[in-house]
C-alpha atoms as a PDB file:
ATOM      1  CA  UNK A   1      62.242 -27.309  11.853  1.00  0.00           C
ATOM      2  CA  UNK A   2      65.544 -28.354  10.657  1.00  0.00           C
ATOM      3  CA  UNK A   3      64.018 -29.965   7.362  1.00  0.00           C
ATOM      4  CA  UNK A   4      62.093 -26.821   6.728  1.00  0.00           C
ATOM      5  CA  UNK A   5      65.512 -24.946   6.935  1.00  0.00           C
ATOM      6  CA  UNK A   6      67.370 -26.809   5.067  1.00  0.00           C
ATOM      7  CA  UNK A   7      64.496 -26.866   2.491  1.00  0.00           C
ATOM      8  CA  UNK A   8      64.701 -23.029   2.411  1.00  0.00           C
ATOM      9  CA  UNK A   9      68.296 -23.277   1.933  1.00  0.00           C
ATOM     10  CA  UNK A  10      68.345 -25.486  -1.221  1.00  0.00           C
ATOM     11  CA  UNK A  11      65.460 -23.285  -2.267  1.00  0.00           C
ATOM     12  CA  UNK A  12      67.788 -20.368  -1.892  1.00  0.00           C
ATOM     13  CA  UNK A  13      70.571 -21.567  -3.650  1.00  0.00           C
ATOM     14  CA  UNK A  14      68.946 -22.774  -6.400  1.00  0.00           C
ATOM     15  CA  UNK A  15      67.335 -19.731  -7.067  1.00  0.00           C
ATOM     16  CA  UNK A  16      70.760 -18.341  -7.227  1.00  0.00           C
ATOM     17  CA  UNK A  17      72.596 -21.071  -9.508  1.00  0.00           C
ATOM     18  CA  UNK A  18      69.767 -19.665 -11.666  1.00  0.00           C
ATOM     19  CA  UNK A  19      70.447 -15.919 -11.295  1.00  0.00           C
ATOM     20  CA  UNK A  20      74.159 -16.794 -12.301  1.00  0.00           C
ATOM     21  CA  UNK A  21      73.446 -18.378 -15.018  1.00  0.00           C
ATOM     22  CA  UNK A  22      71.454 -16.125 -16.557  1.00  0.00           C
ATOM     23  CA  UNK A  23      73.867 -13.209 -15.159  1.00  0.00           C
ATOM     24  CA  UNK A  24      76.690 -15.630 -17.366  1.00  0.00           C
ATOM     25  CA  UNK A  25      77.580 -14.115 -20.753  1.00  0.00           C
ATOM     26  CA  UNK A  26      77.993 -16.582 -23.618  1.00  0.00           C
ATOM     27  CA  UNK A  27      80.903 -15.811 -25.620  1.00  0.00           C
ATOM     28  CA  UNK A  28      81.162 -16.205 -29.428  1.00  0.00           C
ATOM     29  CA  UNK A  29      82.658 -19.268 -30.285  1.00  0.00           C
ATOM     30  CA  UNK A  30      82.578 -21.637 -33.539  1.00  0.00           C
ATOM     31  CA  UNK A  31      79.145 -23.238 -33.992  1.00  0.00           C
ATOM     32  CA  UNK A  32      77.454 -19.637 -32.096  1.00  0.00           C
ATOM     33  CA  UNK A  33      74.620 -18.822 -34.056  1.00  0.00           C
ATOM     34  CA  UNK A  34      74.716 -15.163 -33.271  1.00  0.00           C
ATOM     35  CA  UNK A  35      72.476 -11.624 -34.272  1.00  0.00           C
ATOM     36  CA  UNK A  36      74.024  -8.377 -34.298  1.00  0.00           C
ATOM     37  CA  UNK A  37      73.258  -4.974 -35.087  1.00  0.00           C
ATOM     38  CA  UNK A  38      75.643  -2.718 -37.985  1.00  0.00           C
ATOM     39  CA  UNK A  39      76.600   0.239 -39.389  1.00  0.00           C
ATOM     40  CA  UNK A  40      78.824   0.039 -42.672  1.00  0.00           C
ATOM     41  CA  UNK A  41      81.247   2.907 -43.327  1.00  0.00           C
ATOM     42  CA  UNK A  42      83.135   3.203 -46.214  1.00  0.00           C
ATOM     43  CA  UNK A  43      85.337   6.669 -46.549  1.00  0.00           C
ATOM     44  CA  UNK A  44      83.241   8.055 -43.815  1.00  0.00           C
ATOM     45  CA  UNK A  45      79.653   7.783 -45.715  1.00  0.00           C
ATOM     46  CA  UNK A  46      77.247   5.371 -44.287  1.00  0.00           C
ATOM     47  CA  UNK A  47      76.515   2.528 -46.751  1.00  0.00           C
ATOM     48  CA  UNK A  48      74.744   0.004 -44.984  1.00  0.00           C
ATOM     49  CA  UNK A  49      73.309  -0.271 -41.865  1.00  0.00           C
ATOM     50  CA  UNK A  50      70.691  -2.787 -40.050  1.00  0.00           C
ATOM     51  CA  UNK A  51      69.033   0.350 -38.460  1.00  0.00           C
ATOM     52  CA  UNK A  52      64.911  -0.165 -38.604  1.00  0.00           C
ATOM     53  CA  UNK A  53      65.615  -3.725 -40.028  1.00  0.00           C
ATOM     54  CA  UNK A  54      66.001  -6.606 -38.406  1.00  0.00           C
ATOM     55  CA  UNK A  55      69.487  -7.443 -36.806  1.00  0.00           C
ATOM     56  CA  UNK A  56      71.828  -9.361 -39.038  1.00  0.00           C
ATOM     57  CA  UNK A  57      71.718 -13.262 -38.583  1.00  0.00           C
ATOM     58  CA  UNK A  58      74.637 -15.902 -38.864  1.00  0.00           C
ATOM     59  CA  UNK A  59      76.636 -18.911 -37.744  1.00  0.00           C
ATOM     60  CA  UNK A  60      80.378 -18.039 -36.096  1.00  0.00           C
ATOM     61  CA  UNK A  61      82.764 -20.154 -38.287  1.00  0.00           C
ATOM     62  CA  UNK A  62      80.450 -20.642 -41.329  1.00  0.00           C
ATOM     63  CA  UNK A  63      81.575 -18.253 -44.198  1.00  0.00           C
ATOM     64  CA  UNK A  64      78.590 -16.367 -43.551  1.00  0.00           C
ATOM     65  CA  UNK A  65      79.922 -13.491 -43.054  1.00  0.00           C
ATOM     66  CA  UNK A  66      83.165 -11.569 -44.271  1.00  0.00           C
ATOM     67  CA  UNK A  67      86.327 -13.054 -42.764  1.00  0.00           C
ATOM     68  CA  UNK A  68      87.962 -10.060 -41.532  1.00  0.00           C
ATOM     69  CA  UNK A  69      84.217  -9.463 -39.357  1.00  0.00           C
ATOM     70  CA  UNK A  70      83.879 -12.659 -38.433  1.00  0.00           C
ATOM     71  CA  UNK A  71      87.523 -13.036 -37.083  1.00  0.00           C
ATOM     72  CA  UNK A  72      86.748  -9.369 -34.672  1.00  0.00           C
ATOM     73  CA  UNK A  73      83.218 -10.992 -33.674  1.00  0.00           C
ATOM     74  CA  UNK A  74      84.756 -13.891 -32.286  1.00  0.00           C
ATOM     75  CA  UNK A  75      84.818 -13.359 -28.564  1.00  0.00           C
ATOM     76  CA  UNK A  76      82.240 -10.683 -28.127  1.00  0.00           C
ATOM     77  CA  UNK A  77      79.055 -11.097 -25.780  1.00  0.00           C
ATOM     78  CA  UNK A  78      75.504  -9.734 -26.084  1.00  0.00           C
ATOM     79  CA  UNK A  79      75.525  -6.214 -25.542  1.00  0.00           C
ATOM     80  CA  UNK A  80      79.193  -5.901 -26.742  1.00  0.00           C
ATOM     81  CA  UNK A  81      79.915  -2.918 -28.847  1.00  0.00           C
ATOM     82  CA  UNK A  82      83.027  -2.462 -31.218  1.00  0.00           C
ATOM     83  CA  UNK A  83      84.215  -0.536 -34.320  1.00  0.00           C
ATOM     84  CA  UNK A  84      85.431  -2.779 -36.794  1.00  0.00           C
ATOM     85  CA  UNK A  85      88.048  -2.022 -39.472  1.00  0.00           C
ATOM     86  CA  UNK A  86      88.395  -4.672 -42.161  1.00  0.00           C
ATOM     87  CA  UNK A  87      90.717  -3.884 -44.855  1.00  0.00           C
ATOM     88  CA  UNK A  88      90.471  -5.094 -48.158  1.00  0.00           C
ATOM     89  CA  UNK A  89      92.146  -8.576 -48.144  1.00  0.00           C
ATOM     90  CA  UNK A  90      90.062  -9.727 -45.119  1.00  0.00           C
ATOM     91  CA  UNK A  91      86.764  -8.328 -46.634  1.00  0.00           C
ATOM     92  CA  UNK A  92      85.638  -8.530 -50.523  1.00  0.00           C
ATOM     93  CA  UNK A  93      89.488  -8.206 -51.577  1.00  0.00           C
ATOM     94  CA  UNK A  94      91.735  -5.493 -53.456  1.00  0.00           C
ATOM     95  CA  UNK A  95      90.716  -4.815 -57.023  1.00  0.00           C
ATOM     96  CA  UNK A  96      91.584  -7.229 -59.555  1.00  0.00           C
ATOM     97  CA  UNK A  97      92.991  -6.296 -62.920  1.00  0.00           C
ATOM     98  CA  UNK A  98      91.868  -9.689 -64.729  1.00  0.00           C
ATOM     99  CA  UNK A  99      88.292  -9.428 -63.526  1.00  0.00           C
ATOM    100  CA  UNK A 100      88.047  -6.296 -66.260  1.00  0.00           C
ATOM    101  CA  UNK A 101      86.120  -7.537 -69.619  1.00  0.00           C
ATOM    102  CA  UNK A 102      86.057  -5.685 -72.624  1.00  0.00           C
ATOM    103  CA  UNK A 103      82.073  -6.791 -74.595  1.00  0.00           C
ATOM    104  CA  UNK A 104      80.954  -5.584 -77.971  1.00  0.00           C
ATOM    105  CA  UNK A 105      78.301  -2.304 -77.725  1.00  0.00           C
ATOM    106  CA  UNK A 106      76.057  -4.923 -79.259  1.00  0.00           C
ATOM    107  CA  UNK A 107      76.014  -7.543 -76.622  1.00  0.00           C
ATOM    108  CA  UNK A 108      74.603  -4.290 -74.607  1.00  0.00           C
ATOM    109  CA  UNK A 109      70.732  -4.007 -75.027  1.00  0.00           C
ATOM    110  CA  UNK A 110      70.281  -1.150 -77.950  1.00  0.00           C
ATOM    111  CA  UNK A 111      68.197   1.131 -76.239  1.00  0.00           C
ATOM    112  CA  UNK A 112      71.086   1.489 -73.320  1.00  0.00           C
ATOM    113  CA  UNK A 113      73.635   4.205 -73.708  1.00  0.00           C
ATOM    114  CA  UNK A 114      76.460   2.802 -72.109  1.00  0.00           C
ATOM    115  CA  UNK A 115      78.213   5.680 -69.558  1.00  0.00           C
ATOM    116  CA  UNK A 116      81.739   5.171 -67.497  1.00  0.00           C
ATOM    117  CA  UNK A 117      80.366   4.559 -63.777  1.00  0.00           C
ATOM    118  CA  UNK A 118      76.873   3.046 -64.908  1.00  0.00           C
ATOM    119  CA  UNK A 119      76.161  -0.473 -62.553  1.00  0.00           C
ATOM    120  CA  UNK A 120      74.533  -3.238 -65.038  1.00  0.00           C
ATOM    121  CA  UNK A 121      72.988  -6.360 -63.629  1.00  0.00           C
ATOM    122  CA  UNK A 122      74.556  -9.469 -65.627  1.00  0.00           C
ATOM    123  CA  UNK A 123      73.912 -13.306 -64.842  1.00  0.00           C
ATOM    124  CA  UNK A 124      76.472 -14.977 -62.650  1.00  0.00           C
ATOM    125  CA  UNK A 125      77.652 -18.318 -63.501  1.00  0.00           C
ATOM    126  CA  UNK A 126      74.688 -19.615 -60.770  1.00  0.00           C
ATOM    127  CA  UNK A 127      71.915 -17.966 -62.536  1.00  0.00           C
ATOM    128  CA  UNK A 128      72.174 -15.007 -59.702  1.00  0.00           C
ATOM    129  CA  UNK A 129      72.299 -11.386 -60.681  1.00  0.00           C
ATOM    130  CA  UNK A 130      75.758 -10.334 -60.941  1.00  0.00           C
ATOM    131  CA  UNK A 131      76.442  -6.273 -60.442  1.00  0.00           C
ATOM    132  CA  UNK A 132      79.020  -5.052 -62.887  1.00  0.00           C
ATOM    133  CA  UNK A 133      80.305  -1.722 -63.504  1.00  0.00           C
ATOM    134  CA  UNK A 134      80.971   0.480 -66.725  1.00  0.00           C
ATOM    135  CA  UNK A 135      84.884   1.107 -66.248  1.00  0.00           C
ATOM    136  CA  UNK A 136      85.482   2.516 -69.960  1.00  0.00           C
ATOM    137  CA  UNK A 137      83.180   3.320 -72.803  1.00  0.00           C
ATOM    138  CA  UNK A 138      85.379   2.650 -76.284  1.00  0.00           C
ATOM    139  CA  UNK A 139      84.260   3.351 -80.220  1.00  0.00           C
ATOM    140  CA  UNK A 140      82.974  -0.216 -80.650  1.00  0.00           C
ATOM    141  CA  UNK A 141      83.567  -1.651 -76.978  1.00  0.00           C
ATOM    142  CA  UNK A 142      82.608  -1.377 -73.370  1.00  0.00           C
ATOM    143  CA  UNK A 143      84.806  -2.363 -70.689  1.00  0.00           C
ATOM    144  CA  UNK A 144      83.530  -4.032 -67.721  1.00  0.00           C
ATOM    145  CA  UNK A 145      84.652  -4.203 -64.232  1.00  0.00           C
ATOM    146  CA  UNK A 146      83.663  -7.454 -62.352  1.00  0.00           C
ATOM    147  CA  UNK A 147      85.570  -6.931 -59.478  1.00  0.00           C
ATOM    148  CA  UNK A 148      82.563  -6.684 -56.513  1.00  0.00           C
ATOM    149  CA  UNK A 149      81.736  -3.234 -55.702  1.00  0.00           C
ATOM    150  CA  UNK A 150      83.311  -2.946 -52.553  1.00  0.00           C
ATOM    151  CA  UNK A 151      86.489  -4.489 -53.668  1.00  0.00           C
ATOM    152  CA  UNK A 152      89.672  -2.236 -53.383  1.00  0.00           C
ATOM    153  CA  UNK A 153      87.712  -0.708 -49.666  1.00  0.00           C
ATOM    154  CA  UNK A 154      88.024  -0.598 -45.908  1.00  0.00           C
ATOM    155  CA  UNK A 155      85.344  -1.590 -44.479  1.00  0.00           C
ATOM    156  CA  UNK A 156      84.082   0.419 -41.342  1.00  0.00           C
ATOM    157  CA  UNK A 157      81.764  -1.320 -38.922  1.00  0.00           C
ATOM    158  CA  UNK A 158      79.868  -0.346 -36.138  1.00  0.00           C
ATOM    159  CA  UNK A 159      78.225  -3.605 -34.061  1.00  0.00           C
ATOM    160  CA  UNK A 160      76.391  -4.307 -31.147  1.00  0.00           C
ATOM    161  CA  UNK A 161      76.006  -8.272 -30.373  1.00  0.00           C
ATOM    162  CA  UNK A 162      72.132  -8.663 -30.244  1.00  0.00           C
ATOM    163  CA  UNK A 163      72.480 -12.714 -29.224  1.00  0.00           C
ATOM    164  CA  UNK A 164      74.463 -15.767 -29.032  1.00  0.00           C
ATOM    165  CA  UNK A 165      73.490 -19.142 -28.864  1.00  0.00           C
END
C-alpha cells in the first residue's frame, strides 16, 4: 500500500511539473524564432497589416525585422499585446537629400508621362526591384527620390505575439 501511494504521488507531481511548464511563458530573447500578428499605422491610416494573412515570421536578433520593432519585441510573451511607436531613425530612417537623382526624360520608357508623385520600379544594385518616386518633373529631366517610401515616418504598430521558440 505504501508503494502504490507513493506511486500515485510521483504520478501526481509529475503531472504537475508538466502543467507548469506548459503554464511557463517563454520570453523573447536573442536566437527566439518568434510569429506575431500587426497592424502598421502611419499618420493614422492603416498601411499594412497581417490581418487574413498569415502572422509575420522572424528570428529575435537577426536584422529581420526593423530595429526600432525588434528592440520593443524583445521581452514580450505569446499573447502579449503592445502599440509600438518607431520613429524614423530606428525604422527605414529620415529622408535623405543625396539619395535624390536627377535622369534624362529619355532614360524613362517613351510611352510614360512622367508625373510628380508617380512610384517607378527600377533595378537595385542586387537585381531586385527597387521602388522610386517622381519628386520633380523638369523641361529635359526627372528627378528621382530613392529614399525608401517610408523614410522620413513614424511607424505605428499594433502586435500580438503569436509564438516563441
Amino acid at each position: 500500500m505504501k508503494i502504490n501511494r507513493l506511486l500515485l504521488l510521483g504520478l501526481l507531481l509529475m503531472t504537475l511539473c508538466v502543467a507548469c511548464a506548459k503554464e511557463k511563458k517563454v520570453a523573447i530573447t536573442e536566437g527566439s524564432k518568434v510569429s506575431f500578428d500587426y497592424t502598421l499605422m502611419i499618420d493614422g491610416k492603416v498601411v499594412d497589416s497581417s490581418k487574413d494573412r498569415q502572422p509575420l515570421e522572424y528570428t529575435q536578433g537577426s536584422g529581420q525585422i526593423i530595429p526600432g520593432l525588434e528592440k520593443e519585441l524583445s521581452g514580450l510573451t505569446v499573447g502579449d499585446e503592445k502599440t509600438v511607436a518607431v520613429p524614423p531613425e530606428e525604422g527605414y530612417g529620415q529622408i535623405d537629400s543625396s539619395k535624390f537623382s536627377e535622369v534624362p526624360k529619355t532614360s524613362l520608357p517613351p510611352e510614360l508621362e512622367p508625373q510628380v508623385g508617380m512610384v517607378l520600379a527600377m533595378q537595385g544594385p542586387s537585381g531586385k526591384p527597387l521602388p522610386v518616386k517622381i519628386s520633380d518633373v523638369k523641361e529635359d529631366l526627372v528627378v528621382l527620390d530613392l529614399n525608401h517610401p517610408l523614410a522620413g515616418k513614424q511607424l505605428n504598430f499594433e502586435v500580438k505575439i503569436i509564438s516563441v521558440e
